[in-house]
C-alpha atoms as a PDB file:
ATOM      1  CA  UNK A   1      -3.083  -1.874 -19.897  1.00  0.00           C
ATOM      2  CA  UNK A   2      -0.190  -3.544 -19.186  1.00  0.00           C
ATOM      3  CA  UNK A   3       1.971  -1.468 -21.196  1.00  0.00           C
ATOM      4  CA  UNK A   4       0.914   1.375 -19.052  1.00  0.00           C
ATOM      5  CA  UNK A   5       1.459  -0.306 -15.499  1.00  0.00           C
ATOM      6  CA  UNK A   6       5.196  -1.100 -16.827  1.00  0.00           C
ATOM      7  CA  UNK A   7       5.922   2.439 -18.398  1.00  0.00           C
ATOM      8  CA  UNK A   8       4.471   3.564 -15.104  1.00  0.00           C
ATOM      9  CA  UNK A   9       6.885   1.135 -12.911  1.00  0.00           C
ATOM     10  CA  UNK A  10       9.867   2.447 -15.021  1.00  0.00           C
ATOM     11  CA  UNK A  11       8.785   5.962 -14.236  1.00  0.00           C
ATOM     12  CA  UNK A  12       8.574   5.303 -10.612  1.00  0.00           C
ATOM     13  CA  UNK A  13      12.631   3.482 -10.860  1.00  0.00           C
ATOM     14  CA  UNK A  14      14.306   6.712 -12.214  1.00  0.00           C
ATOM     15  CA  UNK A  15      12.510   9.044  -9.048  1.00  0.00           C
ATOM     16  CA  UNK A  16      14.430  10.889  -6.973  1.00  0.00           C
ATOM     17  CA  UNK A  17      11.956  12.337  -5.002  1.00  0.00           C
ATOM     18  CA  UNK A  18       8.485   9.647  -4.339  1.00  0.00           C
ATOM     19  CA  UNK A  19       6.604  10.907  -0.916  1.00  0.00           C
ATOM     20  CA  UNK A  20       3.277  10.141  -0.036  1.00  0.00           C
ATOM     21  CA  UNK A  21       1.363  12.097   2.365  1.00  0.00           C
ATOM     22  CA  UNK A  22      -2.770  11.431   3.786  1.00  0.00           C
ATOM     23  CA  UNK A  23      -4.575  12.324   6.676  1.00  0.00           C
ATOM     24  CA  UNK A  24      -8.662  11.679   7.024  1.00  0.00           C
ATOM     25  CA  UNK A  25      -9.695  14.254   4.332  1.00  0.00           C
ATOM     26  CA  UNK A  26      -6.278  14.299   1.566  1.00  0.00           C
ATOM     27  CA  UNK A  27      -4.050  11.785  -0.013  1.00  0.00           C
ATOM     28  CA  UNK A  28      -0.458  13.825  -1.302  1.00  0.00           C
ATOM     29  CA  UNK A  29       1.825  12.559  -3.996  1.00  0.00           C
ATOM     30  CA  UNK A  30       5.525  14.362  -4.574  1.00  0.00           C
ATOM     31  CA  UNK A  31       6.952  12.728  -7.432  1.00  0.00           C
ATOM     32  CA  UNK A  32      10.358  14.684  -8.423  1.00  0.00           C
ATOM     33  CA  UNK A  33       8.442  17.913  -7.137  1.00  0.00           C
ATOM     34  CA  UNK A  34       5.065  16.965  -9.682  1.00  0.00           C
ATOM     35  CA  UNK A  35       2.570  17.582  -6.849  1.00  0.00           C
ATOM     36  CA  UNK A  36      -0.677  15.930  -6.555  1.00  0.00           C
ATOM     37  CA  UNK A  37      -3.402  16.095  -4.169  1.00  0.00           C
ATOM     38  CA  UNK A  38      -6.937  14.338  -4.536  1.00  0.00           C
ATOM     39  CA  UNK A  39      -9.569  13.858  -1.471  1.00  0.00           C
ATOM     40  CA  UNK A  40     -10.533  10.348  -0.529  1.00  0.00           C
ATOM     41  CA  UNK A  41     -13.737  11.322  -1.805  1.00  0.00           C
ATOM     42  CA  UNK A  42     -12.320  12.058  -5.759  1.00  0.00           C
ATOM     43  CA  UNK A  43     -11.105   8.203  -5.243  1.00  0.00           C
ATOM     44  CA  UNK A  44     -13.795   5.764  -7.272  1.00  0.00           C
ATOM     45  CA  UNK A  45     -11.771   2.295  -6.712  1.00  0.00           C
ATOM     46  CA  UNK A  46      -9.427   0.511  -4.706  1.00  0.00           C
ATOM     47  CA  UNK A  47      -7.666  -2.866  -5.511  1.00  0.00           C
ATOM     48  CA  UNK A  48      -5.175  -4.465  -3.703  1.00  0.00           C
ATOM     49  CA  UNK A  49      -3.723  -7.810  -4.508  1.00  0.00           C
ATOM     50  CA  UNK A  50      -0.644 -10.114  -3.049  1.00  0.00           C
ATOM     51  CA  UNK A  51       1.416  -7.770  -5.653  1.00  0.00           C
ATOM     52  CA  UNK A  52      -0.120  -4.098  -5.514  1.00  0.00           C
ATOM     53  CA  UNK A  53      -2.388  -1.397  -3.996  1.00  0.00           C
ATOM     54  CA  UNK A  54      -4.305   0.486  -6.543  1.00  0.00           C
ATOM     55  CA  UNK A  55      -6.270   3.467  -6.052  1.00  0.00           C
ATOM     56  CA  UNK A  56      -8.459   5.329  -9.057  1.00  0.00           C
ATOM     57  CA  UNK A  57      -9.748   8.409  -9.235  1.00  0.00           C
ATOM     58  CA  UNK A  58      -8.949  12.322 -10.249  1.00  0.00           C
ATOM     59  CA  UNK A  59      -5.403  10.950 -10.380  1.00  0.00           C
ATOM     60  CA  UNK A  60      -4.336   7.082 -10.667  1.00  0.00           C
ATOM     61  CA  UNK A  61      -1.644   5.576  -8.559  1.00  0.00           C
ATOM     62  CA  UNK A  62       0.068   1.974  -8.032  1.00  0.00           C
ATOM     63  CA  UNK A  63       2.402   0.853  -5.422  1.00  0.00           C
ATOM     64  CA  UNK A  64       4.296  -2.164  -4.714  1.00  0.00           C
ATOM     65  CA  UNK A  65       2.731  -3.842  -2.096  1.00  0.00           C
ATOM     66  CA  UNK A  66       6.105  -5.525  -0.837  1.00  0.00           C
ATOM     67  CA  UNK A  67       7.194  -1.333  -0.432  1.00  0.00           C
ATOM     68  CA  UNK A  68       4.870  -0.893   2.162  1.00  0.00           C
ATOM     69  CA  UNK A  69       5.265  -1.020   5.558  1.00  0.00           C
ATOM     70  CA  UNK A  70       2.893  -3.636   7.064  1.00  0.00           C
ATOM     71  CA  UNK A  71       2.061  -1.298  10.050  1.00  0.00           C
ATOM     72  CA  UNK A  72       0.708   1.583   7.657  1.00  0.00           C
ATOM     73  CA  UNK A  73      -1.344  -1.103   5.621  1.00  0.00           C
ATOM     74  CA  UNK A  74      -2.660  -2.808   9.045  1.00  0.00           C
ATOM     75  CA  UNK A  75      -2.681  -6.066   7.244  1.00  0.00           C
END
């Protein structure tokens, strides 16, 4: 596993293009024009630690937690 979170980390260094897009119903990923769009519903877990926010589901993602803006994560 955590070969996968580091290949996944490199990945996400090399970007050009990373936006992030949600509203009630759809969470959007553009990542170098690779578009993905799941419902909250397709989501099946959440973590999110001092480190990272994880979310699982029809598509996997992990951010940075220190990339976040602390009004979007209310916290």
């Amino acid at each position: 596993m955590e070969k996968e979170v580091v290949k996944y980390l490199e990945t996400l260094e090399n970007t050009e293009i990373y936006q992030i897009q949600f509203n009630t119903k759809v969470f959007k990923v553009n990542l170098n024009d690779n578009k993905e769009t799941s419902l909250w519903t397709e989501f099946t877990a959440a973590e999110i630690s001092d480190k990272f926010i994880g979310l699982e589901g029809k598509f996997n993602y992990m951010f940075q937690k220190n990339q976040c803006r602390k009004q979007i994560l209310n916290c």
